[in-house]
N, C-alpha and C. Protein backbone atom coordinates (compact mmCIF):
# COMPACT_ATOMS: atom_id res chain seq x y z
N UNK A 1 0.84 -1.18 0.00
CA UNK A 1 0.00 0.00 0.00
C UNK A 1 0.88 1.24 0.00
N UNK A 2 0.86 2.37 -0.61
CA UNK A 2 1.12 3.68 -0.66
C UNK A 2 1.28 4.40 -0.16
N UNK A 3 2.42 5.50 0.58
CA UNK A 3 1.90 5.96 1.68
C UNK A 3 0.93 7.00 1.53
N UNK A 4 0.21 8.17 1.92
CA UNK A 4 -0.75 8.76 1.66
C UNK A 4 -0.03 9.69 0.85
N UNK A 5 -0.84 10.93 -0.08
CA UNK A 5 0.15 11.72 -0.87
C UNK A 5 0.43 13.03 -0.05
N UNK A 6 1.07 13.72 0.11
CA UNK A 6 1.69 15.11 -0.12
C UNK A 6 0.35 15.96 -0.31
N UNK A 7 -0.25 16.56 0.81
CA UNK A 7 -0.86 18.11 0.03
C UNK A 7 -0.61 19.26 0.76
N UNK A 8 -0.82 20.00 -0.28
CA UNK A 8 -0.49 21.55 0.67
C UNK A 8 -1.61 22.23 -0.61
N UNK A 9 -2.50 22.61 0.46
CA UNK A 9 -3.87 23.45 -0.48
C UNK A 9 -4.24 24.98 0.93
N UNK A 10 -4.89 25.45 0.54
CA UNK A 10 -5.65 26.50 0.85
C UNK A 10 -6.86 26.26 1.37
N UNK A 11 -7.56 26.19 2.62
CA UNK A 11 -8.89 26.42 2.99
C UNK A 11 -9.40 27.77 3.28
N UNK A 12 -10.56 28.15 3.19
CA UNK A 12 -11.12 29.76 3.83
C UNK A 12 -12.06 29.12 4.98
N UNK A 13 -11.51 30.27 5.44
CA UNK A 13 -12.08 29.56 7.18
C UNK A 13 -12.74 31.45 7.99
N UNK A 14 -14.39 31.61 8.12
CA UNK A 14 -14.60 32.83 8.38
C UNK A 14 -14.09 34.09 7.77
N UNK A 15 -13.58 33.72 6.70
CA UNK A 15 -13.26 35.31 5.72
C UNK A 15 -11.73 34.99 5.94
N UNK A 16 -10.83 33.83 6.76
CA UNK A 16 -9.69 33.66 6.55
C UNK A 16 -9.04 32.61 5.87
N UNK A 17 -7.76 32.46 5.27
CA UNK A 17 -7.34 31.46 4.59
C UNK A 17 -6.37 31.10 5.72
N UNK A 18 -6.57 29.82 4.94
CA UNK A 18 -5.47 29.02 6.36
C UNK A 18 -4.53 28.05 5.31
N UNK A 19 -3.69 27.85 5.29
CA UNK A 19 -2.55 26.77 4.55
C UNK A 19 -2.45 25.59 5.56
N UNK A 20 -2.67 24.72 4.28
CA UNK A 20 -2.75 23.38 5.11
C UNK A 20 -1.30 22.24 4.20
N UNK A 21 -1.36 21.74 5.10
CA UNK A 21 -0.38 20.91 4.49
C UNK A 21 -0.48 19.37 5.36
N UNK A 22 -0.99 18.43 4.30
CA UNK A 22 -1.04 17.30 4.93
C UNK A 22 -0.69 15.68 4.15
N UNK A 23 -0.51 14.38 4.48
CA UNK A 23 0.21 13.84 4.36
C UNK A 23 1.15 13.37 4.81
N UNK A 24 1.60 14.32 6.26
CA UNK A 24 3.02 14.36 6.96
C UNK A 24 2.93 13.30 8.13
N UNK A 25 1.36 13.01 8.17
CA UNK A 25 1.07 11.98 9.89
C UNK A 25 1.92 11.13 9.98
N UNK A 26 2.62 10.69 9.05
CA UNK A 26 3.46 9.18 9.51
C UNK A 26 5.17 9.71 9.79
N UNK A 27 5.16 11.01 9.65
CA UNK A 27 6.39 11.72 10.42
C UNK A 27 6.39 11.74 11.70
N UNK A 28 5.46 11.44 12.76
CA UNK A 28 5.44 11.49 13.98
C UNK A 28 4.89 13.28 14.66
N UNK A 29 4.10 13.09 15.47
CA UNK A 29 4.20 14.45 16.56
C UNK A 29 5.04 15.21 16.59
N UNK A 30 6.26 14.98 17.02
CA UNK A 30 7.35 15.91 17.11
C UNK A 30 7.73 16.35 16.28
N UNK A 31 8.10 15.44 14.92
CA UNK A 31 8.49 15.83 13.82
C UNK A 31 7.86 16.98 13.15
N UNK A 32 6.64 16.98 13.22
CA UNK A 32 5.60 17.94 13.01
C UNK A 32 5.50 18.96 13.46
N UNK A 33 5.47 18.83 14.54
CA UNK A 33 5.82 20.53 15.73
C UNK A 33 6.99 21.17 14.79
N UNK A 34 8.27 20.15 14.95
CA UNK A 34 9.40 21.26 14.36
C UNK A 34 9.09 21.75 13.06
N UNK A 35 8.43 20.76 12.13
CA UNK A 35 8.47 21.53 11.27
C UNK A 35 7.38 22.60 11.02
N UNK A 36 6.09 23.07 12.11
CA UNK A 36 5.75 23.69 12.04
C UNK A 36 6.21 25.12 12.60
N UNK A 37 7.52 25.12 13.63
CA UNK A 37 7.50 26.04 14.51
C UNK A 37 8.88 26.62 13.53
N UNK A 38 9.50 25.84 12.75
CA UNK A 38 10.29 26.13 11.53
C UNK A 38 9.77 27.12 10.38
N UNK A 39 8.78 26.66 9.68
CA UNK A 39 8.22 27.23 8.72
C UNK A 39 7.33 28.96 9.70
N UNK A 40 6.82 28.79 10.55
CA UNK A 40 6.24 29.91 11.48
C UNK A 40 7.09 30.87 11.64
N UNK A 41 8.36 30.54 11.84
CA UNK A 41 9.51 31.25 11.74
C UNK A 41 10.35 31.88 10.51
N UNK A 42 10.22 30.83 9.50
CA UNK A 42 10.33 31.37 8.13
C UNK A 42 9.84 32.22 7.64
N UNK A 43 8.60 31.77 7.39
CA UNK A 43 7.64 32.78 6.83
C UNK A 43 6.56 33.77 7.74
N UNK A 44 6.66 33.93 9.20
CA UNK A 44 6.33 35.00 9.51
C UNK A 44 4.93 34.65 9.51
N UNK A 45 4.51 33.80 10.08
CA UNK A 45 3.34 33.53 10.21
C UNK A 45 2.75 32.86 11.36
N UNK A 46 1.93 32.52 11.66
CA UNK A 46 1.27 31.76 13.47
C UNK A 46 1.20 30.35 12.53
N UNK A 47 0.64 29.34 13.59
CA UNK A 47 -0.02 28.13 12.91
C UNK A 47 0.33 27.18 14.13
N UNK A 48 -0.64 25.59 13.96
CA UNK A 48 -0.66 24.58 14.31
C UNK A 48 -0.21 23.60 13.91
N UNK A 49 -0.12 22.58 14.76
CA UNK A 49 -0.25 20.94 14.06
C UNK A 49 -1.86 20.28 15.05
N UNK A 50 -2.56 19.63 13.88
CA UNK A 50 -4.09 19.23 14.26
C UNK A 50 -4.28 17.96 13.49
N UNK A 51 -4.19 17.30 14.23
CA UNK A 51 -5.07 15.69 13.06
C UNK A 51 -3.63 15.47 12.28
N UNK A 52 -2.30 15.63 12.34
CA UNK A 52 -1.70 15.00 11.92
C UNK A 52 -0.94 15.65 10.52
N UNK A 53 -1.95 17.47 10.52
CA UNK A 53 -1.37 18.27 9.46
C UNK A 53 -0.96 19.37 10.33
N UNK A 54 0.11 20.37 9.12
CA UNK A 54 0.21 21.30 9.58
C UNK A 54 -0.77 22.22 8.90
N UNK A 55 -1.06 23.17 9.90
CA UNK A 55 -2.35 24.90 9.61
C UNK A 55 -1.64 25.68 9.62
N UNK A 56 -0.97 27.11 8.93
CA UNK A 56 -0.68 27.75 8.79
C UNK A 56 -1.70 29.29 8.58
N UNK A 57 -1.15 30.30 9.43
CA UNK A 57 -2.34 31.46 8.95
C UNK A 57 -1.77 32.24 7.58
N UNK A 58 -2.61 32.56 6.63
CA UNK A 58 -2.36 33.33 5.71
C UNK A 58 -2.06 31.98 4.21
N UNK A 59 -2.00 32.88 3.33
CA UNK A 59 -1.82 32.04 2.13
C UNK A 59 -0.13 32.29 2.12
N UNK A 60 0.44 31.03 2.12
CA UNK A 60 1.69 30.61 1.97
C UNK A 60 1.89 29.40 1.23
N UNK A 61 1.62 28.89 0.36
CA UNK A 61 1.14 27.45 -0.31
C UNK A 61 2.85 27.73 -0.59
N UNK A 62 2.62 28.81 -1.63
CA UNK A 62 3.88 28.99 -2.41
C UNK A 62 5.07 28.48 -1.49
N UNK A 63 5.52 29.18 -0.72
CA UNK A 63 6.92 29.02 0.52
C UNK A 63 6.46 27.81 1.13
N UNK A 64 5.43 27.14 1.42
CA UNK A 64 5.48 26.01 2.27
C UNK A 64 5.94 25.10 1.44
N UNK A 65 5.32 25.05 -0.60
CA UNK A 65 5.94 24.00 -1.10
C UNK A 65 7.60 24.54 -1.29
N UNK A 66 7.95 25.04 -1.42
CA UNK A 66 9.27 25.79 -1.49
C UNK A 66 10.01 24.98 -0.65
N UNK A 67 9.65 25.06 0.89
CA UNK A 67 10.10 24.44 2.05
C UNK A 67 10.24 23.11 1.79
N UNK A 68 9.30 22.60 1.43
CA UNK A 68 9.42 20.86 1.59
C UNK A 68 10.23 20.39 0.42
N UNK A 69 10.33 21.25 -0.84
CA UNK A 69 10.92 20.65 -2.21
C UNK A 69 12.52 20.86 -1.36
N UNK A 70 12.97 21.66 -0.41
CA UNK A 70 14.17 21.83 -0.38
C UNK A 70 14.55 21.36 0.92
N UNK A 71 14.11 20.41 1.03
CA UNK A 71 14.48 19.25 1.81
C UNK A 71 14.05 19.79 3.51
N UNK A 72 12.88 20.18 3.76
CA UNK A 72 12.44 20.65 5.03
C UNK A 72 13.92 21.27 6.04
């Protein structure tokens, strides 16, 4: 079986967009934190890890795939 694919899309959430990026659950918890508190730091933005994705505030699709093509 496959592992799940790679996404990083855009939701609107109350008049806000949120960047999502998911696929990553089988990286573990921690793994996830860093790379959320990494990219938060990069790009200047707040965000979570929830259900196994990362949430990002604002539209960042662009720099988040940026991030992951260049080796997190």
């Amino acid at each position: 079986m496959a592992p799940p694919a790679l996404k990083v899309f855009l939701e609107k959430r109350a008049s806000k967009q949120v960047t999502v990026i998911s696929g990553l659950h089988t990286c573990g918890t921690a793994r996830l934190e860093a790379m959320a508190k990494e990219m938060k730091g990069k790009f200047g933005c707040g965000g979570t890890v929830k259900d196994g994705r990362i949430e990002l505030q604002g539209d960042v699709v662009g720099k988040a795939k940026g991030f992951l093509r260049d080796g997190c």
